[in-house]
N, C-alpha and C. Protein backbone atom coordinates (compact mmCIF):
# COMPACT_ATOMS: atom_id res chain seq x y z
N UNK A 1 91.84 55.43 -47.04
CA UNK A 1 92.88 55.38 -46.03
C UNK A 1 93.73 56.65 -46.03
N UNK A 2 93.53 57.15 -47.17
CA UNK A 2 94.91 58.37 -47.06
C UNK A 2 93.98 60.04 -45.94
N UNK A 3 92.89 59.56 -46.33
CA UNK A 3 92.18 60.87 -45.50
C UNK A 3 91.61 60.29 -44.04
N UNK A 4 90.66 59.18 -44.62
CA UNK A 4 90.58 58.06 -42.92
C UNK A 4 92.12 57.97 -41.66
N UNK A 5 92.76 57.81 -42.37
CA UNK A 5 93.91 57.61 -41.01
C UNK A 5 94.63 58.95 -40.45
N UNK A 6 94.64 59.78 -41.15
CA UNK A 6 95.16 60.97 -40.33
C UNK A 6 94.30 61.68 -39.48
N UNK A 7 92.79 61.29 -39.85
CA UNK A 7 91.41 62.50 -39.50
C UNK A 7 91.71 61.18 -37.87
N UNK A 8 91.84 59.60 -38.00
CA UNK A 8 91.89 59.02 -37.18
C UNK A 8 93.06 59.46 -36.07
N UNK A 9 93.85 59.56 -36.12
CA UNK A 9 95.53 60.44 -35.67
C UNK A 9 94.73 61.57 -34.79
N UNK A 10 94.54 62.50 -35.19
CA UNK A 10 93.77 63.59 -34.55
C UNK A 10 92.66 63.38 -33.25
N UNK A 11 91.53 62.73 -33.71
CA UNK A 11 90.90 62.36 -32.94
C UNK A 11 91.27 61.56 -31.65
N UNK A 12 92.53 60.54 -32.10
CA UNK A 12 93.11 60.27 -30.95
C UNK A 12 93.73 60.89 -30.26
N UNK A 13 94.43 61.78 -30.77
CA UNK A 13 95.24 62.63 -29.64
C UNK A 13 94.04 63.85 -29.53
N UNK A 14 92.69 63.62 -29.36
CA UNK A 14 92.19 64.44 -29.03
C UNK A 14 91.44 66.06 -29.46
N UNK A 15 91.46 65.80 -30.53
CA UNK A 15 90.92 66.94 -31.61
C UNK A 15 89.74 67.11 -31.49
N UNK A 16 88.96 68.29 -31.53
CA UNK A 16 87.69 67.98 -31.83
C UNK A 16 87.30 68.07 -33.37
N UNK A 17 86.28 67.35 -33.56
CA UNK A 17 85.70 67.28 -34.76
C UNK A 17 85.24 68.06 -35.43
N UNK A 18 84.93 68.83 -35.01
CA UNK A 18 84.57 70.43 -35.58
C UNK A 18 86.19 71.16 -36.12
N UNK A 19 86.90 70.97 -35.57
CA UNK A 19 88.11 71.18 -36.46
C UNK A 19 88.61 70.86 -37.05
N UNK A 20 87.86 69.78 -37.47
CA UNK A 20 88.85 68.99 -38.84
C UNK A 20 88.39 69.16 -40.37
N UNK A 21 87.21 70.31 -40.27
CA UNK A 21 86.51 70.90 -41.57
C UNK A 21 84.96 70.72 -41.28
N UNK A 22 84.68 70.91 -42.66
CA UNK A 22 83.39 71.41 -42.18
C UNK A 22 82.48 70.17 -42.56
N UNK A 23 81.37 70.56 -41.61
CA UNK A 23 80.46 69.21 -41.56
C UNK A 23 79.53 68.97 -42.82
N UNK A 24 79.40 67.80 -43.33
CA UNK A 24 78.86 67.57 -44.62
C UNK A 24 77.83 66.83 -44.44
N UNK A 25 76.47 67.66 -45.09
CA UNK A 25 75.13 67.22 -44.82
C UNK A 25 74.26 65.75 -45.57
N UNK A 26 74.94 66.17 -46.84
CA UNK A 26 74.78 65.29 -47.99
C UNK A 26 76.05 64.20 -48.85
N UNK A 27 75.74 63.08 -48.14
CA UNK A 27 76.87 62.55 -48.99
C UNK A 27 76.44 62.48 -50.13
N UNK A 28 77.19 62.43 -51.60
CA UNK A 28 77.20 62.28 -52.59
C UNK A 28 77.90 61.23 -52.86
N UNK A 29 77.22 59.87 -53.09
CA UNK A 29 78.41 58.62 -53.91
C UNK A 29 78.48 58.61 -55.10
N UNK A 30 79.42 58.80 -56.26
CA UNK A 30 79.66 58.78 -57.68
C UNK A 30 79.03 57.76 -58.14
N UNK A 31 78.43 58.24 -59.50
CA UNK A 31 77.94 56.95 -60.57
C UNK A 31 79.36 56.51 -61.43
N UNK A 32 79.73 55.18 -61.60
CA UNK A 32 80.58 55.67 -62.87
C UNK A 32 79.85 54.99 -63.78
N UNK A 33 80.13 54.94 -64.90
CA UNK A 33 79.70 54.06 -66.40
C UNK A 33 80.29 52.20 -66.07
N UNK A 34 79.06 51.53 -66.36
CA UNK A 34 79.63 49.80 -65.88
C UNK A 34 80.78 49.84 -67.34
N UNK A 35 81.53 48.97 -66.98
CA UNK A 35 82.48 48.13 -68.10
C UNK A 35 81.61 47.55 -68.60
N UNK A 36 82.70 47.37 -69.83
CA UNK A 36 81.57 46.30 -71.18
C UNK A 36 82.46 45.17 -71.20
N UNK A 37 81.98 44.34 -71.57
CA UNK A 37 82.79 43.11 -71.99
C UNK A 37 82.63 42.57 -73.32
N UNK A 38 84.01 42.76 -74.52
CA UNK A 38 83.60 42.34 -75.80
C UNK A 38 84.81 41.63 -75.70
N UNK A 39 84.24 40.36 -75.71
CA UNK A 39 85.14 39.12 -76.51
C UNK A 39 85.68 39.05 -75.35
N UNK A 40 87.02 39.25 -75.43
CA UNK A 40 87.67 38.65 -74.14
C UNK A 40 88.42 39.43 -73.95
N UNK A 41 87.85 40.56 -73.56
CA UNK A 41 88.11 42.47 -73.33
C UNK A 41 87.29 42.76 -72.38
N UNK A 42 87.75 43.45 -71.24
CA UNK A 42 86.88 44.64 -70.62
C UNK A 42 87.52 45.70 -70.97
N UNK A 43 86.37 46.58 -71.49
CA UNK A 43 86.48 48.15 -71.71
C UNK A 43 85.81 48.69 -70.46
N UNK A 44 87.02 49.61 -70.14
CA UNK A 44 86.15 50.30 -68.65
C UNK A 44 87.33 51.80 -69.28
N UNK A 45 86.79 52.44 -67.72
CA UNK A 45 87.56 54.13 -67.79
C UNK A 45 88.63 54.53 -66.56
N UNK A 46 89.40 55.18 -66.91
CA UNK A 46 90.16 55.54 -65.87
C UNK A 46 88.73 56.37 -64.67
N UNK A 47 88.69 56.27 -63.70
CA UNK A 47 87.91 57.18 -62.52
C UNK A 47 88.36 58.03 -61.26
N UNK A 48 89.88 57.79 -61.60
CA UNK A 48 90.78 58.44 -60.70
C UNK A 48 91.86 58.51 -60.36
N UNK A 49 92.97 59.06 -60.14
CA UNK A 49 94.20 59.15 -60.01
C UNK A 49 94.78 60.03 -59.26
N UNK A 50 95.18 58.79 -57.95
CA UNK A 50 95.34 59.16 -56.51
C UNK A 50 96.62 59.84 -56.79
N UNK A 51 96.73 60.22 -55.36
CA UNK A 51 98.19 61.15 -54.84
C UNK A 51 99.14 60.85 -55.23
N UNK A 52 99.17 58.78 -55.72
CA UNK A 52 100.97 58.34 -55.84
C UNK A 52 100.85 58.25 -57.28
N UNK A 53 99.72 58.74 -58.01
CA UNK A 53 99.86 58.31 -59.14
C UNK A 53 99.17 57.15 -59.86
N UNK A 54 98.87 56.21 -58.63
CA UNK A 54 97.98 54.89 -59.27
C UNK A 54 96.71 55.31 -59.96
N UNK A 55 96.39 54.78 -60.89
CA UNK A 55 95.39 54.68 -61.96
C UNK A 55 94.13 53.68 -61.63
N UNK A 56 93.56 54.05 -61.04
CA UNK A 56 91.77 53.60 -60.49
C UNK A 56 91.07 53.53 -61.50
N UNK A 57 90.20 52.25 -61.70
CA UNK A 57 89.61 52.10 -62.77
C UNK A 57 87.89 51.55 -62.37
N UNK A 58 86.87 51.90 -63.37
CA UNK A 58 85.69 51.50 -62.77
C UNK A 58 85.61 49.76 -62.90
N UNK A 59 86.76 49.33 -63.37
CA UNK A 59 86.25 47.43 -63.18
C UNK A 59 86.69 47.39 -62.10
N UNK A 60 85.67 45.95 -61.82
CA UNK A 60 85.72 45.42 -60.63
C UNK A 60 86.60 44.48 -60.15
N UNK A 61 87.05 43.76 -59.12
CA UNK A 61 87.66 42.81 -58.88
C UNK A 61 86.94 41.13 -59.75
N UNK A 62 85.64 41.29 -59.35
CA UNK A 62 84.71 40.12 -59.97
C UNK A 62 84.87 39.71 -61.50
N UNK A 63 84.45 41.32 -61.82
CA UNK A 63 84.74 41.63 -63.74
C UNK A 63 86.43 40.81 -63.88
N UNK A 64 87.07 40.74 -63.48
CA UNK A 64 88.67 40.68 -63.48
C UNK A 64 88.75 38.97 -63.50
N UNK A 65 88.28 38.60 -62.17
CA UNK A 65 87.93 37.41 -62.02
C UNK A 65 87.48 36.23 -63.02
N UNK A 66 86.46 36.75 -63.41
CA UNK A 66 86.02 36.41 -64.53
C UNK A 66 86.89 36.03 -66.02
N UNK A 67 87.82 37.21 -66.46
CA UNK A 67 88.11 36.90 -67.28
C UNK A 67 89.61 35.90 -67.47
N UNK A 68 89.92 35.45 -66.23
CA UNK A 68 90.70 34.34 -66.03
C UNK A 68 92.42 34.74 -66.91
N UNK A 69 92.83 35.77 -66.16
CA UNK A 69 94.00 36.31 -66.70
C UNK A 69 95.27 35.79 -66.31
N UNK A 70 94.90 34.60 -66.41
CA UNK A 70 96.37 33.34 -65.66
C UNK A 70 97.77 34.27 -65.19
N UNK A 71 97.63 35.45 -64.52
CA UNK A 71 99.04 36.02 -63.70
C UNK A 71 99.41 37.14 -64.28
N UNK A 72 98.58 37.18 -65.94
CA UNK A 72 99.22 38.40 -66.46
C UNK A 72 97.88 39.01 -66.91
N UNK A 73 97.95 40.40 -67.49
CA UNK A 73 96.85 40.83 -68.41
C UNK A 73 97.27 41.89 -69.75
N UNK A 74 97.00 42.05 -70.81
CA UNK A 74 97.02 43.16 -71.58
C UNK A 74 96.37 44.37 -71.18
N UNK A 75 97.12 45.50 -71.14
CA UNK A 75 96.13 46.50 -70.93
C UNK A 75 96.41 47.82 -72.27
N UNK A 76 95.43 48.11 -72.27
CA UNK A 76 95.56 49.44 -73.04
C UNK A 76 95.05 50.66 -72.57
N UNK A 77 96.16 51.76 -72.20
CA UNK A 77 95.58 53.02 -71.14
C UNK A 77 95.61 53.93 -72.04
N UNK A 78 94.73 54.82 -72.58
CA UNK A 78 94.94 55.71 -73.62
C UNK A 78 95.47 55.56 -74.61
N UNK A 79 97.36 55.50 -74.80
CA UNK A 79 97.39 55.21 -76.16
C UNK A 79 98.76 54.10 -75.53
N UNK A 80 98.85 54.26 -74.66
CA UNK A 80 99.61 52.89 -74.16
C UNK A 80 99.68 51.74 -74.12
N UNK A 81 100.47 50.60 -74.46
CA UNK A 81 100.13 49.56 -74.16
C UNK A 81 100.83 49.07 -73.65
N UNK A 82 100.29 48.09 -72.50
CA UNK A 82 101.04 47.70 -71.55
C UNK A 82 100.47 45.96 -71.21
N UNK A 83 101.99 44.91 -70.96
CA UNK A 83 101.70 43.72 -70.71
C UNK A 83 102.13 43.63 -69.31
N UNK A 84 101.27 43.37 -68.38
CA UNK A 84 101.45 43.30 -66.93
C UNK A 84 100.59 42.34 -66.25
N UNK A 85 101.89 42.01 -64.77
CA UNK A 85 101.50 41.29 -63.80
C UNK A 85 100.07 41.39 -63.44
N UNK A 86 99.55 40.67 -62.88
CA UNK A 86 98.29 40.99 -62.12
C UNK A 86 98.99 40.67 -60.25
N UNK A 87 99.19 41.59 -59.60
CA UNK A 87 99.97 41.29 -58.38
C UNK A 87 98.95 41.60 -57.01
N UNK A 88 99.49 40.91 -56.25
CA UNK A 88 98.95 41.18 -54.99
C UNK A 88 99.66 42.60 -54.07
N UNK A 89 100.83 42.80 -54.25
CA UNK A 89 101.28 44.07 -53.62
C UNK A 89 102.64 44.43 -54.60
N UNK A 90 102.88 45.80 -54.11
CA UNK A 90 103.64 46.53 -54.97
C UNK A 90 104.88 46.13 -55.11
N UNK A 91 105.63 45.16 -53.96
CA UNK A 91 106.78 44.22 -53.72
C UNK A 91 107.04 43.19 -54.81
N UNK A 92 105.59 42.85 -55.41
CA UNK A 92 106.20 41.90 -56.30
C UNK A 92 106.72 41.99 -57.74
N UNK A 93 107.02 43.62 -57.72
CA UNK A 93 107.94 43.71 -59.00
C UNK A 93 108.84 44.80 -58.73
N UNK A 94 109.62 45.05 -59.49
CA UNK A 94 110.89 45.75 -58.59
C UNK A 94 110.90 47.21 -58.96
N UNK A 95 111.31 48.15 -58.26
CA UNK A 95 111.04 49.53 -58.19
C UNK A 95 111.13 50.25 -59.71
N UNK A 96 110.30 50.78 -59.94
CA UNK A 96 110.09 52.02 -60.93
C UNK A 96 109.13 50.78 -62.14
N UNK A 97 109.01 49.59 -61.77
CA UNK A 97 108.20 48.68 -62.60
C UNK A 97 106.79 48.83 -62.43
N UNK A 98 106.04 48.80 -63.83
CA UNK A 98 104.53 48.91 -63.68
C UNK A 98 104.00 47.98 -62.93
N UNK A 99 102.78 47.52 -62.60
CA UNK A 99 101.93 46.62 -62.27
C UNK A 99 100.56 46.74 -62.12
N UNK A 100 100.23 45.93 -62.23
CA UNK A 100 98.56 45.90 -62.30
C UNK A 100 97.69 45.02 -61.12
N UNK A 101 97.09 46.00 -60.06
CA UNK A 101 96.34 44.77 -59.11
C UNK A 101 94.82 45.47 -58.98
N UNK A 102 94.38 44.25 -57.65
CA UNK A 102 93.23 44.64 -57.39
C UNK A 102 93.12 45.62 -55.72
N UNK A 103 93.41 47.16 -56.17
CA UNK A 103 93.32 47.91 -55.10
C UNK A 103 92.42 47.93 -53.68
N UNK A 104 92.49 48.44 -52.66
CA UNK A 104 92.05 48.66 -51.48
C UNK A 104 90.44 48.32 -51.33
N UNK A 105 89.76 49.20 -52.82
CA UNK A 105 89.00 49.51 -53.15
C UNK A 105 87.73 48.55 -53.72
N UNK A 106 88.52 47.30 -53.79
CA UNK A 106 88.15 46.29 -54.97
C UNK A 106 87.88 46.18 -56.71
N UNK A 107 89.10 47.83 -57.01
CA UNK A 107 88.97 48.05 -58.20
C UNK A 107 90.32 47.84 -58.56
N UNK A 108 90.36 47.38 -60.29
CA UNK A 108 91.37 47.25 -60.94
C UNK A 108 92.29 48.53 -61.21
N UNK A 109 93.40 48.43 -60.75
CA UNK A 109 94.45 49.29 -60.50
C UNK A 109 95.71 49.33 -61.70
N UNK A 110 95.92 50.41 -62.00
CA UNK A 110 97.24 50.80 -62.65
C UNK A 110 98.48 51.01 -61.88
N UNK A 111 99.61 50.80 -61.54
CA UNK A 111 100.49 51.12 -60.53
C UNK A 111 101.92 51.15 -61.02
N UNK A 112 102.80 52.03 -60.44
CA UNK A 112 104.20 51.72 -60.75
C UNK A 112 104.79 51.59 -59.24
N UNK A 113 105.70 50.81 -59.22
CA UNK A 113 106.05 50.44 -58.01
C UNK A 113 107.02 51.94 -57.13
N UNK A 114 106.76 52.14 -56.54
CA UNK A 114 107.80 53.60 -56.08
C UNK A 114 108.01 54.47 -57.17
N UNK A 115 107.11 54.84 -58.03
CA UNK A 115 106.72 55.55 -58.86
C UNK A 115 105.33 56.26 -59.57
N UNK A 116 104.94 56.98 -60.10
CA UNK A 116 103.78 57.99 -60.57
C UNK A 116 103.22 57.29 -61.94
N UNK A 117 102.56 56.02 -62.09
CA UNK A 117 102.17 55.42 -63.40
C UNK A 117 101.43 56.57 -64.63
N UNK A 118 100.41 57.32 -63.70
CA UNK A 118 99.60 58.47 -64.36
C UNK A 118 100.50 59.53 -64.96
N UNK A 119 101.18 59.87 -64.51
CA UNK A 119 102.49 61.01 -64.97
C UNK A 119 103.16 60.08 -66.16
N UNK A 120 103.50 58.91 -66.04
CA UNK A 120 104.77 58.21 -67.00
C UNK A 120 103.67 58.23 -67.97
N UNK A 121 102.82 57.28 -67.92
CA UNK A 121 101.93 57.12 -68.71
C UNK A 121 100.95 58.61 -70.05
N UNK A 122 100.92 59.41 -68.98
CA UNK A 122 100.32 60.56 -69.35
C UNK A 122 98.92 60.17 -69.13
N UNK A 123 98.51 59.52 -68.28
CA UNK A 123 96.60 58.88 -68.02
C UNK A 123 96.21 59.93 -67.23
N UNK A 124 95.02 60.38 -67.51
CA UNK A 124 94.07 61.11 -66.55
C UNK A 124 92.16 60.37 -66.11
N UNK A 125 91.91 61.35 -65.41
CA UNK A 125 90.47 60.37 -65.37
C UNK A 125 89.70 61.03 -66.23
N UNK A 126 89.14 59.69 -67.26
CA UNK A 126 88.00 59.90 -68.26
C UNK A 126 88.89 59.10 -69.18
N UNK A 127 90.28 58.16 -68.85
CA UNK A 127 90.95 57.87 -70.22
C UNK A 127 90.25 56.90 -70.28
N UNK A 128 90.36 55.67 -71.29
CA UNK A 128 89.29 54.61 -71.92
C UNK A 128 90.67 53.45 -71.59
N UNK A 129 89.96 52.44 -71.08
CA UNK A 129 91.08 51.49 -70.62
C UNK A 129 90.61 49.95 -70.78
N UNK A 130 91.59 49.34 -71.54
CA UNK A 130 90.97 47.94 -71.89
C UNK A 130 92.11 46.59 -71.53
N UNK A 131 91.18 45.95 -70.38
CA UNK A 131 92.17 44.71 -69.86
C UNK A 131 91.77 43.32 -71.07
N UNK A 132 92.78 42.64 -70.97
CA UNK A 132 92.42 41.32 -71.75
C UNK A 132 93.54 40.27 -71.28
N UNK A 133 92.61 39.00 -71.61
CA UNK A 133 94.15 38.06 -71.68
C UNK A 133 95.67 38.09 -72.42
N UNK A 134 96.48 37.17 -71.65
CA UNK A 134 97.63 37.71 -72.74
C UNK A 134 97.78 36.63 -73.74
């Protein structure tokens, strides 16, 4: 959405497509490494860390599902540890507060509410990240 809706903006008011960069022959979709599941742990990896700072992770919404995290989860982001919501939007905890959902993407998300989680945190992509019950 952050590159989809503006390239969308343009085109409506009439842009041509040839000006909005250059044309790409080959898509490339990323592999990442699957999560593991030990005990009543997923080990997965950080895979990205968008513009606001949220922390993208290769688990899935399903993987998540699964491990039946009644509202909350443990997480461990590098050398952090963190006990957090599992939320549906960034509203449901109050500004500069962490949270943890299931992004746009259908991946498990790191987040601070009106804030940069990856910066506070110090997380980059390739960190090693482990959800669990609380």
């Amino acid at each position: 959405r952050d590159i989809f809706a503006p390239v969308a903006a343009h085109l409506a008011k009439g842009a041509a497509y040839e000006k909005l960069g250059p044309e790409i022959a080959d898509v490339v979709k990323p592999t990442f490494a699957a999560p593991r599941k030990v005990g009543d742990s997923l080990l997965g990896e950080v895979v990205h860390v968008d513009d606001f700072g949220n922390i993208i992770t290769n688990i899935r919404e399903e993987e998540i599902v699964k491990l039946k995290l009644k509202g909350e989860a443990k997480i461990k982001v590098d050398s952090s540890f963190l006990k957090l919501k599992l939320c549906r939007t960034y509203a449901d905890v109050e500004r500069s507060q962490f949270l943890s959902l299931i992004g746009s993407h259908g991946y498990f998300e790191v987040a601070m509410n009106q804030g940069n989680a990856a910066k506070e945190l110090g997380v980059r992509a390739g960190d090693k990240v482990r959800v669990s019950c609380t």
